[in-house]
C-alpha atoms as a PDB file:
ATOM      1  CA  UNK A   1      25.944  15.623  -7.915  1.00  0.00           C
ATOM      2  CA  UNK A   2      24.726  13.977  -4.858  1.00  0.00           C
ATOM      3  CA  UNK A   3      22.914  10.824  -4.567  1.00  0.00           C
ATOM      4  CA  UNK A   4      19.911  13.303  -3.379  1.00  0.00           C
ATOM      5  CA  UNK A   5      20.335  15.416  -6.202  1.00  0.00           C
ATOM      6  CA  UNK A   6      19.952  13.224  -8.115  1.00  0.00           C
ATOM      7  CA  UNK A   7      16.722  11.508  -7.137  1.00  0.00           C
ATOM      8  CA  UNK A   8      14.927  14.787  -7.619  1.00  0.00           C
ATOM      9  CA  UNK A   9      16.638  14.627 -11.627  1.00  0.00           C
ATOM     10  CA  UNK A  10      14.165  13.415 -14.441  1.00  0.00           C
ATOM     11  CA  UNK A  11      14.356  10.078 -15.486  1.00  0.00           C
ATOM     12  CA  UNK A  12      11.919  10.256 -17.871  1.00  0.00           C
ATOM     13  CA  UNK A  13       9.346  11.736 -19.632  1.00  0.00           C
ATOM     14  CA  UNK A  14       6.233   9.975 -20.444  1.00  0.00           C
ATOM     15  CA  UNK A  15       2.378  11.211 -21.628  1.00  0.00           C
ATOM     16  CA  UNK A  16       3.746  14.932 -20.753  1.00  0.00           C
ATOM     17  CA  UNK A  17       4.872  14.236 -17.695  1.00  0.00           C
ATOM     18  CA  UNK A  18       8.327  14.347 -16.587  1.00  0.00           C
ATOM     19  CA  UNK A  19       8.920  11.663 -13.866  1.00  0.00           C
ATOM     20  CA  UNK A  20      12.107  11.834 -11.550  1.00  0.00           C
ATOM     21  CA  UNK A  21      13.592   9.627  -9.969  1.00  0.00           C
ATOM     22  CA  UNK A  22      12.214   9.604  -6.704  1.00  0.00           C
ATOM     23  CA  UNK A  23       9.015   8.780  -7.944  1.00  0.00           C
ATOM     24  CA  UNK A  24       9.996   6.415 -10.617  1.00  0.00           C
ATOM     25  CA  UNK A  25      12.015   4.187  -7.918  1.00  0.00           C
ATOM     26  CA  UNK A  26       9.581   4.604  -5.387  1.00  0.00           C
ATOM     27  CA  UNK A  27       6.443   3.455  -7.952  1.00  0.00           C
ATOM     28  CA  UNK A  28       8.107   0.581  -8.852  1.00  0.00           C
ATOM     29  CA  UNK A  29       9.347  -0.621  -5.164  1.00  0.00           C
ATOM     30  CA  UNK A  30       5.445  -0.168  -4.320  1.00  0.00           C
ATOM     31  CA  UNK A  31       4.336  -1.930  -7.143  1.00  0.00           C
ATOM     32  CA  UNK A  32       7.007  -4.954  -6.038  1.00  0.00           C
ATOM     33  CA  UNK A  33       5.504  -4.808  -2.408  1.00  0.00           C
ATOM     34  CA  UNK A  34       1.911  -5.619  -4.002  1.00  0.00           C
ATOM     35  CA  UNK A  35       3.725  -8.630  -6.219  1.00  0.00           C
ATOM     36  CA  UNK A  36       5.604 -10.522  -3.110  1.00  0.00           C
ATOM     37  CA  UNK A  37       2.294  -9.347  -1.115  1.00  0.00           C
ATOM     38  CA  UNK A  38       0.216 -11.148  -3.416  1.00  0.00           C
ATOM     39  CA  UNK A  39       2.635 -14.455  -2.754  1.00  0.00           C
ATOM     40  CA  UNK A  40       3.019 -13.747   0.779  1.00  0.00           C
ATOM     41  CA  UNK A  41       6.390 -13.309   0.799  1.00  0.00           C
ATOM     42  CA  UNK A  42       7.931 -10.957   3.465  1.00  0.00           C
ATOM     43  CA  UNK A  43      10.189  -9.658   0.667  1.00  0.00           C
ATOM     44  CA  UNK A  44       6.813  -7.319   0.486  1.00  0.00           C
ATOM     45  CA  UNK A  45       8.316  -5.404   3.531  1.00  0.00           C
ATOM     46  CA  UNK A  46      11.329  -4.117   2.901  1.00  0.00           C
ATOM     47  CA  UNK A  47      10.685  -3.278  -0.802  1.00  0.00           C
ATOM     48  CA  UNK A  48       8.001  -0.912   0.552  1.00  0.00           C
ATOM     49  CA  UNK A  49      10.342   0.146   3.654  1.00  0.00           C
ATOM     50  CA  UNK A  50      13.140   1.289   0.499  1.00  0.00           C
ATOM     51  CA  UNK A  51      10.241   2.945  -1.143  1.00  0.00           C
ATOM     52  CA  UNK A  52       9.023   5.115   2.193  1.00  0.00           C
ATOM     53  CA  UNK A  53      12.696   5.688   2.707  1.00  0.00           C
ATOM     54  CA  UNK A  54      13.474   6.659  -1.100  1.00  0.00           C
ATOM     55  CA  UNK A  55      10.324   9.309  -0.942  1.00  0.00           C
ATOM     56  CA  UNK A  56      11.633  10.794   3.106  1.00  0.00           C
ATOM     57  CA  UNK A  57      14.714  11.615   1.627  1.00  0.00           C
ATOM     58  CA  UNK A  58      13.285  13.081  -1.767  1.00  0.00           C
ATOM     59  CA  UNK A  59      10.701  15.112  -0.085  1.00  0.00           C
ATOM     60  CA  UNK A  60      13.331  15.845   3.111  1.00  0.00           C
ATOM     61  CA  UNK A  61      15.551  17.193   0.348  1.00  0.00           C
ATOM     62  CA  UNK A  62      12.981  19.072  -1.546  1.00  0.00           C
ATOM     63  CA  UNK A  63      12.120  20.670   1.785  1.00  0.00           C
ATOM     64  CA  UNK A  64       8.455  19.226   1.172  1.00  0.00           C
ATOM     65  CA  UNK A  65       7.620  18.659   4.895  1.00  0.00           C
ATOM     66  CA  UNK A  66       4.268  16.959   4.830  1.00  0.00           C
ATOM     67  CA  UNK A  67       5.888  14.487   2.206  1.00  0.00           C
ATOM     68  CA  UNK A  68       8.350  13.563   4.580  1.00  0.00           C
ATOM     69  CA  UNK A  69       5.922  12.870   7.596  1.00  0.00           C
ATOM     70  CA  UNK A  70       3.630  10.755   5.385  1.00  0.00           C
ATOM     71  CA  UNK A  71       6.534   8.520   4.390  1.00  0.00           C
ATOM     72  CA  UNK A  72       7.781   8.531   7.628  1.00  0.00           C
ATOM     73  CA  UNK A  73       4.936   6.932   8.748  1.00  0.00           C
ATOM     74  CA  UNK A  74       4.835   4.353   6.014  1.00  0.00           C
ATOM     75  CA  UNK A  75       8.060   2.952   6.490  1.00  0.00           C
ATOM     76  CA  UNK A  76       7.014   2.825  10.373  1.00  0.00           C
ATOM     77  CA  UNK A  77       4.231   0.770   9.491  1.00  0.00           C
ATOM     78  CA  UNK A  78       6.492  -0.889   7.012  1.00  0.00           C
ATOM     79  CA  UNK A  79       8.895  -2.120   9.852  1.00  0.00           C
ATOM     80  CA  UNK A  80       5.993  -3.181  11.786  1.00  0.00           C
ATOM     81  CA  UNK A  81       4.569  -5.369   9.030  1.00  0.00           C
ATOM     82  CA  UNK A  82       7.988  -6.818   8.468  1.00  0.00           C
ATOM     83  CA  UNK A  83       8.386  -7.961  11.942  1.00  0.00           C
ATOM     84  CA  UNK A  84       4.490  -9.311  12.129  1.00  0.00           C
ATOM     85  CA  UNK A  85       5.229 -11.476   9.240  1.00  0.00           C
ATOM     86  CA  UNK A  86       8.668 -12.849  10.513  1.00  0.00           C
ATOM     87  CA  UNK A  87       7.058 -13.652  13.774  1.00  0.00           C
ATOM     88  CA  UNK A  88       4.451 -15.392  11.608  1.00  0.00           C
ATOM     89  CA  UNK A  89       6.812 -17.827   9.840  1.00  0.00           C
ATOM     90  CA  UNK A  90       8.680 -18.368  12.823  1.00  0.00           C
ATOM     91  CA  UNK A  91       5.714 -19.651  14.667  1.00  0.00           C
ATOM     92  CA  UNK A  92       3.938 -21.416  11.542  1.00  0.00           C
ATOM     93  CA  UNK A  93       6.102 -21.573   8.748  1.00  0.00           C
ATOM     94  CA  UNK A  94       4.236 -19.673   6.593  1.00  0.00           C
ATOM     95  CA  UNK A  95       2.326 -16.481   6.067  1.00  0.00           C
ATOM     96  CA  UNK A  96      -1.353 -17.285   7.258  1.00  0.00           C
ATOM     97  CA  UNK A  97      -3.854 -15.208   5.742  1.00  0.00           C
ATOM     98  CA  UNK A  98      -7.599 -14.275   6.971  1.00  0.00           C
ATOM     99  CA  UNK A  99     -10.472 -12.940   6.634  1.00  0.00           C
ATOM    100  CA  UNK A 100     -11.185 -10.623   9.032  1.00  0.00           C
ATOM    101  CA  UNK A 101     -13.854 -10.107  11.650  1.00  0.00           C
ATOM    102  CA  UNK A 102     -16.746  -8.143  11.901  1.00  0.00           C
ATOM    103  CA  UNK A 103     -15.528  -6.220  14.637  1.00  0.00           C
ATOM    104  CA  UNK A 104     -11.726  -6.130  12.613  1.00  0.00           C
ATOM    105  CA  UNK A 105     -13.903  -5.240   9.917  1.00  0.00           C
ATOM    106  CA  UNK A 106     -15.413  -2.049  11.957  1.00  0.00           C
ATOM    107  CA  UNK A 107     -12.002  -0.717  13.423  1.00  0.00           C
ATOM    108  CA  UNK A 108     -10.759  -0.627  10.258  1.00  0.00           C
ATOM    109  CA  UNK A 109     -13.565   0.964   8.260  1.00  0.00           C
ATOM    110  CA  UNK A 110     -13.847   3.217  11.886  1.00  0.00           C
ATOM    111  CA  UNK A 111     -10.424   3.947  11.355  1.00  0.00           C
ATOM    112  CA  UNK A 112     -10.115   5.082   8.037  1.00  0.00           C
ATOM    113  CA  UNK A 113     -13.071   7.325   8.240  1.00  0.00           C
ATOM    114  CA  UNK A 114     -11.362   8.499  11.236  1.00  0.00           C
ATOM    115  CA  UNK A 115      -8.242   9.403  10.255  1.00  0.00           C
ATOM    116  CA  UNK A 116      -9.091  10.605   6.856  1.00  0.00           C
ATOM    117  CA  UNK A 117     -11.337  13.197   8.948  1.00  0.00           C
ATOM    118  CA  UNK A 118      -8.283  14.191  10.851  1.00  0.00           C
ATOM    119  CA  UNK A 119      -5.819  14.417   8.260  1.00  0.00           C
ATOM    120  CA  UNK A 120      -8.249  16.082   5.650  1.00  0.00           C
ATOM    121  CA  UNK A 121      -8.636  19.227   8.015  1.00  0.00           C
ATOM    122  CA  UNK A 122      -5.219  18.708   8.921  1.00  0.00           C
ATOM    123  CA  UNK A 123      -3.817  19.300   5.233  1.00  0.00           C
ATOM    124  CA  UNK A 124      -6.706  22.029   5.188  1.00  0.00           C
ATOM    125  CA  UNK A 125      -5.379  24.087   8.084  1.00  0.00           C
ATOM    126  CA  UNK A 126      -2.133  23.954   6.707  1.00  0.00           C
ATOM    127  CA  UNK A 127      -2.336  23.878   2.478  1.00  0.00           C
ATOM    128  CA  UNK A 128       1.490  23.414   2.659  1.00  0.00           C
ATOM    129  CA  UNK A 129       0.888  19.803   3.317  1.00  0.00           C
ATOM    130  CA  UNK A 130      -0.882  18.519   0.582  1.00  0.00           C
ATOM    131  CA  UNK A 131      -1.771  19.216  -3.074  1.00  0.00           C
ATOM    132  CA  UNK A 132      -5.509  18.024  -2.604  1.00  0.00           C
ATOM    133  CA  UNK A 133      -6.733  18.464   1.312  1.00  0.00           C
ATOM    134  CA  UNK A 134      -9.269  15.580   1.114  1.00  0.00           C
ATOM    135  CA  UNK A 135      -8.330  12.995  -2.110  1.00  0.00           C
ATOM    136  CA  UNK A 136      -4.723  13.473  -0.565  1.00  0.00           C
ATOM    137  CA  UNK A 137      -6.040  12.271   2.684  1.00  0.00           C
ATOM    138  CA  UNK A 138      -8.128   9.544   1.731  1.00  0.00           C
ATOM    139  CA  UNK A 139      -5.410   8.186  -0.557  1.00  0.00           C
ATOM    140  CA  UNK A 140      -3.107   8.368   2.675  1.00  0.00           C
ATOM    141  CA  UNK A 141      -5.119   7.191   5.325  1.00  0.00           C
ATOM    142  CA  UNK A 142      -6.705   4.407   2.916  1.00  0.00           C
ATOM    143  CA  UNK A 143      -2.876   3.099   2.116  1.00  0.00           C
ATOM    144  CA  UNK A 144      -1.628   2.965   6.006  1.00  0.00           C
ATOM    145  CA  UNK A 145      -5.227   1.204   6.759  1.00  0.00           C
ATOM    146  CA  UNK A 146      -4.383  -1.313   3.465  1.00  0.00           C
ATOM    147  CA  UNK A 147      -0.796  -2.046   4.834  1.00  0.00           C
ATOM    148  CA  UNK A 148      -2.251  -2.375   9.174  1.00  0.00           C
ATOM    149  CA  UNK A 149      -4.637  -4.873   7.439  1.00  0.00           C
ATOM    150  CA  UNK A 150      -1.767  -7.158   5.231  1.00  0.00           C
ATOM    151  CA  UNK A 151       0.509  -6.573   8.092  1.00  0.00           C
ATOM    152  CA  UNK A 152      -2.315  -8.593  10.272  1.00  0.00           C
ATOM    153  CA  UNK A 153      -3.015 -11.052   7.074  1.00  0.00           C
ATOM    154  CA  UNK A 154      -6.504  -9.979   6.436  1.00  0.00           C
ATOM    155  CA  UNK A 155      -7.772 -10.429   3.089  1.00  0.00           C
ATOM    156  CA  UNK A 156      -9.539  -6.917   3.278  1.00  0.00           C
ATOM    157  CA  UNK A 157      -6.079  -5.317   2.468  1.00  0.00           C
ATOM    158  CA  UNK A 158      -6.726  -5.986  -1.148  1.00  0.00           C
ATOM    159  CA  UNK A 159     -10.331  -4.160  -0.602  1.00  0.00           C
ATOM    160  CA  UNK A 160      -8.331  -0.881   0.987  1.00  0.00           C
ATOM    161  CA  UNK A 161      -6.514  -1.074  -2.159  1.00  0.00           C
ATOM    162  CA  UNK A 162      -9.151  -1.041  -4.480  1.00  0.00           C
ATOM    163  CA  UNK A 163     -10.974   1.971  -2.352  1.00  0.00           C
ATOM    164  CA  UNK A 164      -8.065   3.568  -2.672  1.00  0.00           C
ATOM    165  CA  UNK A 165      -7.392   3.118  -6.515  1.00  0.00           C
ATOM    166  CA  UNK A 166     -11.030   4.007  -7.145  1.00  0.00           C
ATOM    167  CA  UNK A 167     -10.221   7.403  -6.501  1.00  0.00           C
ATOM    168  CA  UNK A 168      -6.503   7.608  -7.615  1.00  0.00           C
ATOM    169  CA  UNK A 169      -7.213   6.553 -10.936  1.00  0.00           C
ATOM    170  CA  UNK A 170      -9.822   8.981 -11.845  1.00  0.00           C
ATOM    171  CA  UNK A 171      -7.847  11.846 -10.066  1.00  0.00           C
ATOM    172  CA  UNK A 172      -4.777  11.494 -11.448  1.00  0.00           C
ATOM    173  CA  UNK A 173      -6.442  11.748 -15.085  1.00  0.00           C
ATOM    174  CA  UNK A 174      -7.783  14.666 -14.391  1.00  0.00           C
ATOM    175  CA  UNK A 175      -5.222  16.236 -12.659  1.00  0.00           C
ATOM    176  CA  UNK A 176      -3.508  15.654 -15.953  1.00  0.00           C
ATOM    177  CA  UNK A 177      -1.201  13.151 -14.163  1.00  0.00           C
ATOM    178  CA  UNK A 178      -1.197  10.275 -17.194  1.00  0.00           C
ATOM    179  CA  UNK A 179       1.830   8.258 -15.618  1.00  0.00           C
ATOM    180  CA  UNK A 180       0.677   8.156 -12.388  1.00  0.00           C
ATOM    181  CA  UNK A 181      -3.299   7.038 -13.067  1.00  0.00           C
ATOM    182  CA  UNK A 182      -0.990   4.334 -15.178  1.00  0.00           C
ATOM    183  CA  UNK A 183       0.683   3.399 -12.149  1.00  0.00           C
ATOM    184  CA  UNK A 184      -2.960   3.085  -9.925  1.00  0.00           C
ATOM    185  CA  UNK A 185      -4.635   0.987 -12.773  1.00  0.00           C
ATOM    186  CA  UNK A 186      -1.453  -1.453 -12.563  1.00  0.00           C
ATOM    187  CA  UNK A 187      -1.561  -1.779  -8.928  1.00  0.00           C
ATOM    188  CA  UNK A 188      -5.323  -2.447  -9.640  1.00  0.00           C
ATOM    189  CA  UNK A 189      -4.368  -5.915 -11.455  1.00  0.00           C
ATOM    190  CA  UNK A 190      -1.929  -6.513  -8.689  1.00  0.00           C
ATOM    191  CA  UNK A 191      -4.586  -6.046  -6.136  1.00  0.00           C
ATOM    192  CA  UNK A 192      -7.045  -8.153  -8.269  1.00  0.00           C
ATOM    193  CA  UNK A 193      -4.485 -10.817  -8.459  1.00  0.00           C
ATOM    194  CA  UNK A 194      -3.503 -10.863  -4.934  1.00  0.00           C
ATOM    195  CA  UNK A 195      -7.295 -10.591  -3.821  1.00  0.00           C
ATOM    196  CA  UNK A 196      -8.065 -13.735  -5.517  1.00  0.00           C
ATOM    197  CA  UNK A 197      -4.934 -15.591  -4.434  1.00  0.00           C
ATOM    198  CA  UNK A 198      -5.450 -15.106  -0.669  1.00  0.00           C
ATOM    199  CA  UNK A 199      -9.131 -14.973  -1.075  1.00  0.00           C
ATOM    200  CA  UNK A 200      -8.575 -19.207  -1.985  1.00  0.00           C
ATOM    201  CA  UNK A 201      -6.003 -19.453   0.725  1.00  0.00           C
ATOM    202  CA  UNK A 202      -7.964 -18.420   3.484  1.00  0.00           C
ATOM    203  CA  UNK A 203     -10.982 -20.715   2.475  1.00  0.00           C
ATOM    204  CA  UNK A 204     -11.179 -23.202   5.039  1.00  0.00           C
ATOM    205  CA  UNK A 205     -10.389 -27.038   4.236  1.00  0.00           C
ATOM    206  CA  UNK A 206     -13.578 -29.090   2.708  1.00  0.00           C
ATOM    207  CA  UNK A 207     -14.437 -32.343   4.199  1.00  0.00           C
ATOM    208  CA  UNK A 208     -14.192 -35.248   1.684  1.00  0.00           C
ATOM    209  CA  UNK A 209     -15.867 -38.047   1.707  1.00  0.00           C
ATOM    210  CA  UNK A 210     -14.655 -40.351   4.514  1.00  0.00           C
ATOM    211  CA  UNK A 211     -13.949 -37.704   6.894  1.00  0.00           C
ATOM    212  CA  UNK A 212     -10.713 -36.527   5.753  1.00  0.00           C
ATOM    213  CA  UNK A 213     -10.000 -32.813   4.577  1.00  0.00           C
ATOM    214  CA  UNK A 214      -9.683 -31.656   0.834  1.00  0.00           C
ATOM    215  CA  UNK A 215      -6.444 -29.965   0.753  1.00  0.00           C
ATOM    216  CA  UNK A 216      -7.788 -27.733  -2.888  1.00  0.00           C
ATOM    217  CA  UNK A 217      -8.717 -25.254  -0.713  1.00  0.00           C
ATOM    218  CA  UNK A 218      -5.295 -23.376  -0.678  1.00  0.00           C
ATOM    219  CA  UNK A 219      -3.067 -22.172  -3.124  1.00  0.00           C
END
């Protein structure tokens, strides 16, 4: 059996739902990206570039096309973020996170409504692609968004996150999907976590008294 093969094999079965490999592997790379997100490390990168890469050649294998073009542009992203962040420590030593902008703010919200709109008709044109035209789309669209946004250090990623698991969660009950609505409401505390952990690092510095800067305000 090939290593391919075998990734598309069952590893387990849990609520009624057998879970492969694939999926299992890539779930819990994801769900590592979110922990070293949440501490800033740039470990977050390449655990979710093996995760894109584990799902390309799963769905490449499978012959699942759209699969393979969503994770392709994941683990482009993925790269992306990994090089933003190494230039960050390089020029800082550190991981600075932000909030973002109003206008950041706009384009992002801008381009998630966007994109969603193009990929939803997209997936509708051709039903091969997707499962769910629309929820697949927004779940999509809103991850990319989440990862442009912690790629940049904005503290909004953990917002894109939570719009996304606000419909993920729900879905995947009642598409009878148990294991993965599990997974969602996990990365929900992860998100929750990492919100409030960059949310008191990128409070500025309070002036104590004498002049001199409170250093409390990170983490």
């Amino acid at each position: 059996m090939s290593a391919l093969d075998w990734l598309d094999t069952t590893a387990v079965t849990l609520f009624d739902q057998k879970i492969i490999w694939s999926d299992l592997l890539g779930n819990v790379l994801g769900l590592g990206a979110l922990a070293f997100g949440w501490r800033r490390s740039v470990l977050a990168w390449p655990a979710q570039l093996l995760s894109g890469l584990i799902l390309v050649t799963a769905y490449w294998h499978a012959n699942l096309t759209g699969g393979v073009g969503k994770q392709v542009l994941v683990v482009a992203v993925a790269v992306w973020g990994w090089l933003q962040w190494q230039r960050g420590r390089r020029e800082s030593g550190e991981v600075r996170v932000r909030f973002a902008t109003w206008t950041e703010r706009a384009w992002l919200v801008g381009a998630a409504a966007a994109g969603t709109l193009a990929v939803g008709l997209l997936f509708k044109a051709y039903p091969s692609l997707s499962w769910n035209a629309w929820p697949d789309a927004y779940i999509f669209v809103g991850s990319v968004v989440a990862m442009v946004a912690m790629a940049r250090g904005l503290v909004e990623f953990w917002f894109a996150w939570l719009a996304v698991d606000v419909v993920g969660v729900p879905l995947a009950f009642d598409s009878g999907l148990a294991f993965s609505a599990v997974v969602y409401i996990v990365y929900g505390a992860l998100v929750l976590l990492g919100l409030r952990a960059w949310w008191i690092e990128s409070r500025p510095a309070r002036p104590a008294p004498g002049g001199a800067a409170l250093e409390g305000a990170t983490a």
